[in-house]
C-alpha atoms as a PDB file:
ATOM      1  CA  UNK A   1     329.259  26.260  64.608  1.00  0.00           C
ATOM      2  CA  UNK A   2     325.857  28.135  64.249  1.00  0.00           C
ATOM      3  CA  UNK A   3     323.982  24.963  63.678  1.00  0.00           C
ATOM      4  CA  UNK A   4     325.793  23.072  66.530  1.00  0.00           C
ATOM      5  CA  UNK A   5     324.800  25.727  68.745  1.00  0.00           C
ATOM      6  CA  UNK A   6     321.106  25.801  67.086  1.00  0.00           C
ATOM      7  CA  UNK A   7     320.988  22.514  68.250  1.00  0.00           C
ATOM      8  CA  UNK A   8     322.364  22.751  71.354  1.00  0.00           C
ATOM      9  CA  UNK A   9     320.174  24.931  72.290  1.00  0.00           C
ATOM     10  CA  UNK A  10     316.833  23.213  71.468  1.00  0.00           C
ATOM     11  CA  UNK A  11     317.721  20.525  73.626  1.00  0.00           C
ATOM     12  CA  UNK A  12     318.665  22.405  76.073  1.00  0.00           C
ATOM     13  CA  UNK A  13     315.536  24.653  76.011  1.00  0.00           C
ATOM     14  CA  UNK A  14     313.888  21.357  76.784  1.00  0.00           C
ATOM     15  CA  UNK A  15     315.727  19.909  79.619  1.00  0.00           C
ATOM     16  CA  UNK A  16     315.550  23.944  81.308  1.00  0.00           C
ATOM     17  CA  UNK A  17     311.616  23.375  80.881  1.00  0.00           C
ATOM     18  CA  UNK A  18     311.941  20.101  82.890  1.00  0.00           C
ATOM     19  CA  UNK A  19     314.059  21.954  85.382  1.00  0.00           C
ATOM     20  CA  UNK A  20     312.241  24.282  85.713  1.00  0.00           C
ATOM     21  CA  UNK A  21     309.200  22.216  86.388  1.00  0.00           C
ATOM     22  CA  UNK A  22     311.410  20.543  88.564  1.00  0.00           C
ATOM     23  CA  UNK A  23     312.631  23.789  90.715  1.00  0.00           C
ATOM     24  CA  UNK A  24     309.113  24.557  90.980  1.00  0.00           C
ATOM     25  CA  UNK A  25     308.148  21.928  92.862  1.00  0.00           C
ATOM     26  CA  UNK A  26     311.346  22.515  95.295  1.00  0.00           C
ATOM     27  CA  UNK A  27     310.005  25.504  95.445  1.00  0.00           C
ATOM     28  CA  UNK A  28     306.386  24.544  96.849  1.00  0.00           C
ATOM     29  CA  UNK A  29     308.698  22.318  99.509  1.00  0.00           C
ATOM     30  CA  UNK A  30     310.260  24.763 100.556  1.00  0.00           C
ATOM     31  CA  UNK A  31     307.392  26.798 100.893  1.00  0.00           C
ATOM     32  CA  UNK A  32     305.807  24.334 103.083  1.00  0.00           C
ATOM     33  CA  UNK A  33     308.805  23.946 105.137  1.00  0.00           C
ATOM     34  CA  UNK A  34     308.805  28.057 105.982  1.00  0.00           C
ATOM     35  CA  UNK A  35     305.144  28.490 106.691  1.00  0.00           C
ATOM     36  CA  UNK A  36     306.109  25.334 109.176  1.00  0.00           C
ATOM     37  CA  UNK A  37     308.892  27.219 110.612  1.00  0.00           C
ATOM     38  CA  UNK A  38     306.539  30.578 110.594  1.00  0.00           C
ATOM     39  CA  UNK A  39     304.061  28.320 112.603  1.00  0.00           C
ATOM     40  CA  UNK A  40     306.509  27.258 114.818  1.00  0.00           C
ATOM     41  CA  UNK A  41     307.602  31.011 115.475  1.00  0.00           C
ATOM     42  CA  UNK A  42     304.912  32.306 116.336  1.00  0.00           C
ATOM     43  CA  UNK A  43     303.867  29.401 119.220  1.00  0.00           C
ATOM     44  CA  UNK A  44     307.121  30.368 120.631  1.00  0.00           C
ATOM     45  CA  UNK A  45     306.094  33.659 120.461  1.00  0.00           C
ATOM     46  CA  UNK A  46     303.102  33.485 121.734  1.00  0.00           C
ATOM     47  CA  UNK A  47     304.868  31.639 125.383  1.00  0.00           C
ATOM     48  CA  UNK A  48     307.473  34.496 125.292  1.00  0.00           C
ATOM     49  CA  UNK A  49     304.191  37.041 125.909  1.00  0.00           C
ATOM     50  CA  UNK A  50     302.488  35.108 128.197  1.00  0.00           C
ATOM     51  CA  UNK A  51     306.413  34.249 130.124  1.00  0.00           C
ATOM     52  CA  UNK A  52     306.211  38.265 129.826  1.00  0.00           C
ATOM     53  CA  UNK A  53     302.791  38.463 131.231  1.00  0.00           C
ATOM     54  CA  UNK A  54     303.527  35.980 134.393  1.00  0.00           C
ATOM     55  CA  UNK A  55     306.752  37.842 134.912  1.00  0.00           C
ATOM     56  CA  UNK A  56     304.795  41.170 135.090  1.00  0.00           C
ATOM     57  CA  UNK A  57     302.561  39.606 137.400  1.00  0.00           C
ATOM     58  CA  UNK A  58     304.875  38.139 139.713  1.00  0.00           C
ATOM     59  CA  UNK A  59     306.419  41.792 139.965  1.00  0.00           C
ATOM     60  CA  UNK A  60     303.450  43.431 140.572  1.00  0.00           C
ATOM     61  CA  UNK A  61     302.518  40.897 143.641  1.00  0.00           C
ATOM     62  CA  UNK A  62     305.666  41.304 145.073  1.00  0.00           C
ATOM     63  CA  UNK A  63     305.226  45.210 145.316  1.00  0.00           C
ATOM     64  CA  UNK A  64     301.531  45.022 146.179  1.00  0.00           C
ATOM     65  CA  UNK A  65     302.504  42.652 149.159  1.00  0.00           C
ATOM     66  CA  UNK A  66     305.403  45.234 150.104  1.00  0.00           C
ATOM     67  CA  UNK A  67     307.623  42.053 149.502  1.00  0.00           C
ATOM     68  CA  UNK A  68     310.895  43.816 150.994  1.00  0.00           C
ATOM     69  CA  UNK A  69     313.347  41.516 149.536  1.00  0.00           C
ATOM     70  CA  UNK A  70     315.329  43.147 147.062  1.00  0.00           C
ATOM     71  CA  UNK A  71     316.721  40.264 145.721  1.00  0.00           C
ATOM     72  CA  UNK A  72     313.595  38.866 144.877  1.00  0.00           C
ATOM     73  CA  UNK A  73     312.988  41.885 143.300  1.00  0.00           C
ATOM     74  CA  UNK A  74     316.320  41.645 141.020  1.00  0.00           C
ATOM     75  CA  UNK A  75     315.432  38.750 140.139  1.00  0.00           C
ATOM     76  CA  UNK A  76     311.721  38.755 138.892  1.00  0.00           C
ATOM     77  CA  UNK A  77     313.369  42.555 137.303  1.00  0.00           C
ATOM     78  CA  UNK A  78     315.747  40.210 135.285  1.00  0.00           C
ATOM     79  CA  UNK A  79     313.607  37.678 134.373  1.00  0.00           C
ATOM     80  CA  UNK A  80     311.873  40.461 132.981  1.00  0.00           C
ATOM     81  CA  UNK A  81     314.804  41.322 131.151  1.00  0.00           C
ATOM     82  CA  UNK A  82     315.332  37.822 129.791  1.00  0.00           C
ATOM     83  CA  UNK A  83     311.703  37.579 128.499  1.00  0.00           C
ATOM     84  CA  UNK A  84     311.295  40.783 127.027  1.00  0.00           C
ATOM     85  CA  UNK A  85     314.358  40.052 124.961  1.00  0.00           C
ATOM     86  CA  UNK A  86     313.399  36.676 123.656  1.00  0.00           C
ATOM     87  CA  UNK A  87     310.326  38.656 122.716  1.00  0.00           C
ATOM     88  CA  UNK A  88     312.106  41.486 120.437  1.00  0.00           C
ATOM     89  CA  UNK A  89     314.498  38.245 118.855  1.00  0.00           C
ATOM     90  CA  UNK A  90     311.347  35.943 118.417  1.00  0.00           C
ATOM     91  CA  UNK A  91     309.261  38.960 116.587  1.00  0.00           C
ATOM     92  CA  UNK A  92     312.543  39.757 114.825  1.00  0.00           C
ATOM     93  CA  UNK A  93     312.953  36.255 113.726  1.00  0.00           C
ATOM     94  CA  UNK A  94     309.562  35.900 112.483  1.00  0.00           C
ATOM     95  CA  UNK A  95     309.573  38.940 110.672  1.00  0.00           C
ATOM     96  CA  UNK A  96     312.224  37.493 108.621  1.00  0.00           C
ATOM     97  CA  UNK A  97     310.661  34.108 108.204  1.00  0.00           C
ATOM     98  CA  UNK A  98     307.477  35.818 106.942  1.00  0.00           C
ATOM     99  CA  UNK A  99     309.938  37.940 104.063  1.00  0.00           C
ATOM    100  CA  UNK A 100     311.428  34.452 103.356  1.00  0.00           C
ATOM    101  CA  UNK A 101     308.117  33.029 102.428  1.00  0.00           C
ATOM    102  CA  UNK A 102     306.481  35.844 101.176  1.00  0.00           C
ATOM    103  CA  UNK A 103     309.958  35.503  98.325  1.00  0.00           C
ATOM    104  CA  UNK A 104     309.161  32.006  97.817  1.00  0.00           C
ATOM    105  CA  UNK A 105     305.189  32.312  97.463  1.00  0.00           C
ATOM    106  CA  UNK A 106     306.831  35.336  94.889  1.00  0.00           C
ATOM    107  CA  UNK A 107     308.845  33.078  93.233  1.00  0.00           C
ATOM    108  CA  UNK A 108     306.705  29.963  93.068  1.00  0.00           C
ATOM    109  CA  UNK A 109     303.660  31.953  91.524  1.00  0.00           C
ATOM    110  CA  UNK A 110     306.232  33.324  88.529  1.00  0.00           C
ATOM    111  CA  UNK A 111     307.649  29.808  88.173  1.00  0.00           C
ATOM    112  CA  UNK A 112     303.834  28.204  87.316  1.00  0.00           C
ATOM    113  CA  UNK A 113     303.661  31.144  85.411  1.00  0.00           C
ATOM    114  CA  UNK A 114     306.668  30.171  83.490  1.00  0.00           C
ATOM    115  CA  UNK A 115     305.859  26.839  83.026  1.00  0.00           C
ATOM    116  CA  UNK A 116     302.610  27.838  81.591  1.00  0.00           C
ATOM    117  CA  UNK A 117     303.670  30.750  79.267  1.00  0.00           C
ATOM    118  CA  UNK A 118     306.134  31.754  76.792  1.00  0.00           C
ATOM    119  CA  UNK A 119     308.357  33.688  79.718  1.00  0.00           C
ATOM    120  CA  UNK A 120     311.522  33.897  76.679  1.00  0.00           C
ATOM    121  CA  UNK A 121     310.844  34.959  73.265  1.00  0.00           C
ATOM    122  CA  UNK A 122     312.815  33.038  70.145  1.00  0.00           C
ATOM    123  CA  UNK A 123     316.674  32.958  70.720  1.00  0.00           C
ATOM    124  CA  UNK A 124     316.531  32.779  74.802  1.00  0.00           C
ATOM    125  CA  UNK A 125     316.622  30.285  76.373  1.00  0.00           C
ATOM    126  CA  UNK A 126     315.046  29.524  79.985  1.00  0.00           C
ATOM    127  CA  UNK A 127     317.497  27.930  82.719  1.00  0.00           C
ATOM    128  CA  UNK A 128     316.416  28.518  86.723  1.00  0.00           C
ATOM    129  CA  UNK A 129     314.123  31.342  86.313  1.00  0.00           C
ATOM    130  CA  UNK A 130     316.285  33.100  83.915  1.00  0.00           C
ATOM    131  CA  UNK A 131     316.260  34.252  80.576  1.00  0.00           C
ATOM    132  CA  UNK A 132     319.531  33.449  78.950  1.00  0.00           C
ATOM    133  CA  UNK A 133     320.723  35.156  75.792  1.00  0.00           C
ATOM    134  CA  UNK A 134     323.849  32.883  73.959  1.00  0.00           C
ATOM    135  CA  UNK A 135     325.664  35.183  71.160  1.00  0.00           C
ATOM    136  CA  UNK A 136     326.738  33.945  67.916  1.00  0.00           C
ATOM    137  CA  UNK A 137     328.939  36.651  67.384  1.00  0.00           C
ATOM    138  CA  UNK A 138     332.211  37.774  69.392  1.00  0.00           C
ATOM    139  CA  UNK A 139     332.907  41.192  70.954  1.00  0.00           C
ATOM    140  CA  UNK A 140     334.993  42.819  73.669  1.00  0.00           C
ATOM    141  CA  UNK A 141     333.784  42.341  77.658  1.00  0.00           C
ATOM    142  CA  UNK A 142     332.518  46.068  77.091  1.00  0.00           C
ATOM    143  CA  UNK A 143     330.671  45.554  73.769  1.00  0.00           C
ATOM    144  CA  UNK A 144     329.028  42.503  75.321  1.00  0.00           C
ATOM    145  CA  UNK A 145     328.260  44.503  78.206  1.00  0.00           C
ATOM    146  CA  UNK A 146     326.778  46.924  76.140  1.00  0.00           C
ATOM    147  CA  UNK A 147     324.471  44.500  73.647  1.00  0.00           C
ATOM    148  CA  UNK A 148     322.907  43.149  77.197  1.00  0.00           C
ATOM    149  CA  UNK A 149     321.869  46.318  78.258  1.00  0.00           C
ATOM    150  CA  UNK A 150     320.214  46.836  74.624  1.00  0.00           C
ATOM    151  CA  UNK A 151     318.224  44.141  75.404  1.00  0.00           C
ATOM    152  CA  UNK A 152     317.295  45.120  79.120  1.00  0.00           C
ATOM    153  CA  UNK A 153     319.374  42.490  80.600  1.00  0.00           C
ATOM    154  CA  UNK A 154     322.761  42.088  81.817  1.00  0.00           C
ATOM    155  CA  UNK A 155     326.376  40.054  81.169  1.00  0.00           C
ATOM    156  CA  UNK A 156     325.461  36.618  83.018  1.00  0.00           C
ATOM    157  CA  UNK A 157     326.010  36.439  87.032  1.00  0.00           C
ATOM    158  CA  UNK A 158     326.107  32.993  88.405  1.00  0.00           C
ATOM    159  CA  UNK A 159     327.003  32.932  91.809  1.00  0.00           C
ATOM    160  CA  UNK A 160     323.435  31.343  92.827  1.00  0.00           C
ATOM    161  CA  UNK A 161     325.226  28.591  90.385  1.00  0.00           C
ATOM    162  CA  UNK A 162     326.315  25.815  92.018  1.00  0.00           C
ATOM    163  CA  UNK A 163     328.455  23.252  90.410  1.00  0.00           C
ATOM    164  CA  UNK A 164     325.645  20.623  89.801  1.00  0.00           C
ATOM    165  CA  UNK A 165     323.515  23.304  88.493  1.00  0.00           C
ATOM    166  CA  UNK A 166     325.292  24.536  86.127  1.00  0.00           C
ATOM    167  CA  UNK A 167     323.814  24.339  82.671  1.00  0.00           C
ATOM    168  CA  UNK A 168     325.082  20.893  80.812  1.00  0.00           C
ATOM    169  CA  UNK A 169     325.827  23.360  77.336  1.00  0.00           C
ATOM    170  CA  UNK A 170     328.091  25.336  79.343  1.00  0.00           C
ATOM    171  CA  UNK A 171     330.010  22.045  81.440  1.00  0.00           C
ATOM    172  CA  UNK A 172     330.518  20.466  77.923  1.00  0.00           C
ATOM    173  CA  UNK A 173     331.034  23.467  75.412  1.00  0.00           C
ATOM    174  CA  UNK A 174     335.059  24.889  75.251  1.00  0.00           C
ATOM    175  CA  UNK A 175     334.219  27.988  73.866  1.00  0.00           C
ATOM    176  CA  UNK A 176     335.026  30.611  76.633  1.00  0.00           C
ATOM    177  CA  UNK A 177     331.805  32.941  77.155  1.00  0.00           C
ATOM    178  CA  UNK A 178     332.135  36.595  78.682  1.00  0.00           C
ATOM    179  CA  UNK A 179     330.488  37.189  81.371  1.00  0.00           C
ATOM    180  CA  UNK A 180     329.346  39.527  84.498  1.00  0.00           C
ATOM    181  CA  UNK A 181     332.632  39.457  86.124  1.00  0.00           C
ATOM    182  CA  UNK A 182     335.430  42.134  86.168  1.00  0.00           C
ATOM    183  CA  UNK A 183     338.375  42.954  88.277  1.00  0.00           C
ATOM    184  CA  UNK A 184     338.768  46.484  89.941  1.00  0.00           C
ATOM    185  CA  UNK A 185     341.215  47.703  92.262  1.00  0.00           C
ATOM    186  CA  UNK A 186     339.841  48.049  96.073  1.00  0.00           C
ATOM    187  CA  UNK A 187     341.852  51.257  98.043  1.00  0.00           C
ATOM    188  CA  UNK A 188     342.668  50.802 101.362  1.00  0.00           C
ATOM    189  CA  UNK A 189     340.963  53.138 104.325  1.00  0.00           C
ATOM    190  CA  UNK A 190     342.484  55.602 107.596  1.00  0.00           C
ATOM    191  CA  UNK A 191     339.703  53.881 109.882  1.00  0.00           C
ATOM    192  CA  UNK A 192     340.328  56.101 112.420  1.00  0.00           C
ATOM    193  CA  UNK A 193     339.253  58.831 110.598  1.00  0.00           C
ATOM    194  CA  UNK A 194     336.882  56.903 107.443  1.00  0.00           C
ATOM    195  CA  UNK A 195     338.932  58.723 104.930  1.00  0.00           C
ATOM    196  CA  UNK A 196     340.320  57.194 101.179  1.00  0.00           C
ATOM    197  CA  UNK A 197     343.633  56.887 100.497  1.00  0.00           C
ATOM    198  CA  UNK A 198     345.893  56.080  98.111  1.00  0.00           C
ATOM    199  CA  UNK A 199     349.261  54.968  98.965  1.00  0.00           C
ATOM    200  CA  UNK A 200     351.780  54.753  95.899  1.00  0.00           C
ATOM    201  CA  UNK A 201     352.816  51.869  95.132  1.00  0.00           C
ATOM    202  CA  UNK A 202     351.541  49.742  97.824  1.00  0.00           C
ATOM    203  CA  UNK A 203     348.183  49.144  99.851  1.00  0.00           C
ATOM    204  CA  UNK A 204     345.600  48.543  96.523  1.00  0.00           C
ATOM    205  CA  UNK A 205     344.378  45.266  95.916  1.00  0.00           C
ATOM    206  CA  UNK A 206     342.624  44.125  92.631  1.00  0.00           C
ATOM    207  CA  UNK A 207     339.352  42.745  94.484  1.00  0.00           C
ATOM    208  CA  UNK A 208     336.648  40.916  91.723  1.00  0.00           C
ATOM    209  CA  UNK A 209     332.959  41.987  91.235  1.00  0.00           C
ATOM    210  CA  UNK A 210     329.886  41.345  89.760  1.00  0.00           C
ATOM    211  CA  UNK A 211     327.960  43.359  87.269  1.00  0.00           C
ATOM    212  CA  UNK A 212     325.187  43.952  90.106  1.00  0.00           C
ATOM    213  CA  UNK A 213     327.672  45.719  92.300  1.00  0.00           C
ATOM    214  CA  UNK A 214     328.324  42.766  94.756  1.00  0.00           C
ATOM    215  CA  UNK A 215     331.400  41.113  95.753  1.00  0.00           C
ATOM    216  CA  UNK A 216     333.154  37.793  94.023  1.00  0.00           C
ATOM    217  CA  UNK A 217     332.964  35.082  96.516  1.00  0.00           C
ATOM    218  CA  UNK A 218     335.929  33.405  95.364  1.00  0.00           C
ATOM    219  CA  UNK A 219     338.262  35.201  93.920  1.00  0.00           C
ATOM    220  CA  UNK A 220     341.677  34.360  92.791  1.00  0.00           C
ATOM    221  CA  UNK A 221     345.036  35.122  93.791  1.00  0.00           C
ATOM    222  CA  UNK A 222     346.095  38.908  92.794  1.00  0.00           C
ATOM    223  CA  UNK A 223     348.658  38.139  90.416  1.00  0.00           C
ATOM    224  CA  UNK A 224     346.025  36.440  87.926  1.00  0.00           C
ATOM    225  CA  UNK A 225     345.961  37.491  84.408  1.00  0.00           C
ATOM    226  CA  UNK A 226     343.127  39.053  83.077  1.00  0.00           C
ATOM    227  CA  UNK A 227     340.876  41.742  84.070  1.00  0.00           C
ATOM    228  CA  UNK A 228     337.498  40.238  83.121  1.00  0.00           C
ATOM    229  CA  UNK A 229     335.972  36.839  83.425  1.00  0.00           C
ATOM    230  CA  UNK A 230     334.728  34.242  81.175  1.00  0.00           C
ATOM    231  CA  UNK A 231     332.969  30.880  81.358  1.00  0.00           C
ATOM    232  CA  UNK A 232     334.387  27.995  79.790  1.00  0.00           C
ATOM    233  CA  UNK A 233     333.559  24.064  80.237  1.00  0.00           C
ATOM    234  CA  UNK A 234     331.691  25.317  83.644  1.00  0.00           C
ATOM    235  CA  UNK A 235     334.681  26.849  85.137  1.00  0.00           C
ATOM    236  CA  UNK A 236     334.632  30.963  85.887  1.00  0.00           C
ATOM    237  CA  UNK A 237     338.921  32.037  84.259  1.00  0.00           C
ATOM    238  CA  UNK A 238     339.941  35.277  84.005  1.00  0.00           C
ATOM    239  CA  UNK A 239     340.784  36.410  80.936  1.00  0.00           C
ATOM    240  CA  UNK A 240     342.793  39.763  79.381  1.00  0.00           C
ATOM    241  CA  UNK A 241     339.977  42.233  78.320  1.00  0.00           C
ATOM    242  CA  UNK A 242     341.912  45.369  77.408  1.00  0.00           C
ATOM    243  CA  UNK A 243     342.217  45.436  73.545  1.00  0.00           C
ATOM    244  CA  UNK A 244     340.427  45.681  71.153  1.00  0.00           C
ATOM    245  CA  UNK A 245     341.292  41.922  69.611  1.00  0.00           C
ATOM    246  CA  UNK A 246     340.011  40.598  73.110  1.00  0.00           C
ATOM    247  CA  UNK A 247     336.958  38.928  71.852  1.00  0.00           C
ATOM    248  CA  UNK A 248     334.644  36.244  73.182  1.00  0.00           C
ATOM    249  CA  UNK A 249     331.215  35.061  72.468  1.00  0.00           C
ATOM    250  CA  UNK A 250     328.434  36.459  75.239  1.00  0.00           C
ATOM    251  CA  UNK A 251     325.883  35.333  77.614  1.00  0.00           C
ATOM    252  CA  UNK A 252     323.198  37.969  78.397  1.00  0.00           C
ATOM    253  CA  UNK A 253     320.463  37.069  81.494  1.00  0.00           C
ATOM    254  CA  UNK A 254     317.048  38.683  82.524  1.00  0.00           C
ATOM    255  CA  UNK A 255     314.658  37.006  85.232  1.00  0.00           C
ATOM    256  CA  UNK A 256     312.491  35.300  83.145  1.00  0.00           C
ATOM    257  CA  UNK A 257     308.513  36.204  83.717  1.00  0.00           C
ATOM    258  CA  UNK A 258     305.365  36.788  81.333  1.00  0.00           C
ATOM    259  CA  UNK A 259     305.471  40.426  81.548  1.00  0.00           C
ATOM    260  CA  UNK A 260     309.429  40.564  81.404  1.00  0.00           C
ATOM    261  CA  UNK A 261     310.111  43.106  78.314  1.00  0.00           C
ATOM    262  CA  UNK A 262     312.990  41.674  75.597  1.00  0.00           C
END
């Protein structure tokens, strides 16, 4: 089984290193496609100040004159209005355009990097921008937990996995992996007054989350078995993880970088 997976791996250390070659040029696209957008942005922008500029023009004619008509007034006073919030959503809008491509100019740079340089040291492998750690020994979800965290990384989170992406060693192996998922029970809330409780018996739901705190995006129906998750020929099942005989192999993950620490 150790040599299988030996072997498994060396191929797929290759195809990842195409990949990621791959998702590094997606990556330049796309960065080309925001600093388009940013472009875009700020032209539009730059016609909401001078819409705000005419508009503050027209209103200070109309007083200068002594213009008496209210309603004309109003109106230039709500065009005003109009303008000077397409102004605060434009600015808003390209504030987070900017963040977007500042990320991908981020994530492009560590990619080449990657591509370039080691980014994993022997034993990882490197999938997506990620480090991935495959164990040849089984543990509980808690042990395996635990051994990630030795090795400043954690169990593996793949909801930026899509189906297509998901590594080929994982769609075709049916050994069942742990990893970053676990099942916790949610309380409802009084949200009149914001305060916890706990009703016996009824009211808690068993809600799925990620090691990193955030939410399952699909999660199963409440009555599954199993408290913890594994990975097995692609597919995310829940699995029991409350005794001491509930073992799997692991999958640890770190983003991958040259001056990542292992």
């Amino acid at each position: 089984l150790l040599l299988v997976a030996t072997v498994a791996l060396g191929a797929c250390y290759w195809q990842g290193t195409r990949r990621m070659q791959d998702t590094s040029r997606e990556h330049v696209a796309e960065q080309g496609r925001l600093s388009q957008e940013v472009s875009d942005r700020e032209r539009s922008l730059e016609q909401a100040r001078l819409e705000l500029a005419w508009a503050r023009a027209e209103l200070q004619r109309a007083w200068s004159e002594g213009n008496g008509s209210r309603a004309e007034l109003g109106r230039l006073g709500s065009e005003l209005e109009r303008v000077t919030g397409v102004l605060g959503r434009t600015q808003k809008e390209l504030q987070e355009l900017q963040g977007q491509l500042n990320s991908t100019q981020d994530t492009v740079s560590r990619l080449r990097a990657c591509v370039n340089t080691d980014c994993c040291p022997s034993g990882w492998l490197l999938y997506r921008g990620k480090g991935l750690f495959i164990s040849s020994e089984k543990k509980t979800w808690e042990g395996s937990r635990d051994e990630c965290e030795k090795k400043y990384s954690q169990l593996l989170i793949t909801k930026s996995w899509s189906r297509w992406t998901v590594p080929t060693f994982l769609k075709n192996a049916d050994i069942p992996y742990w990893i970053g998922l676990q099942k916790s029970s949610f309380p409802w809330y009084d949200y009149g007054g914001l305060e916890e409780v706990y009703p016996e018996g009824e009211g808690v739901s068993d809600v799925w989350f990620w090691v990193d705190g955030s939410l399952y995006e699909r999660p199963w129906q409440w009555k599954s078995n199993g408290s913890c998750a594994v990975i097995s020929h692609g597919n995310i099942k829940p699995a029991l993880c409350t005794g001491p005989k509930d073992l799997n192999f692991w999958i640890c993950e770190k983003e991958a970088g040259p001056s990542s620490p292992f």
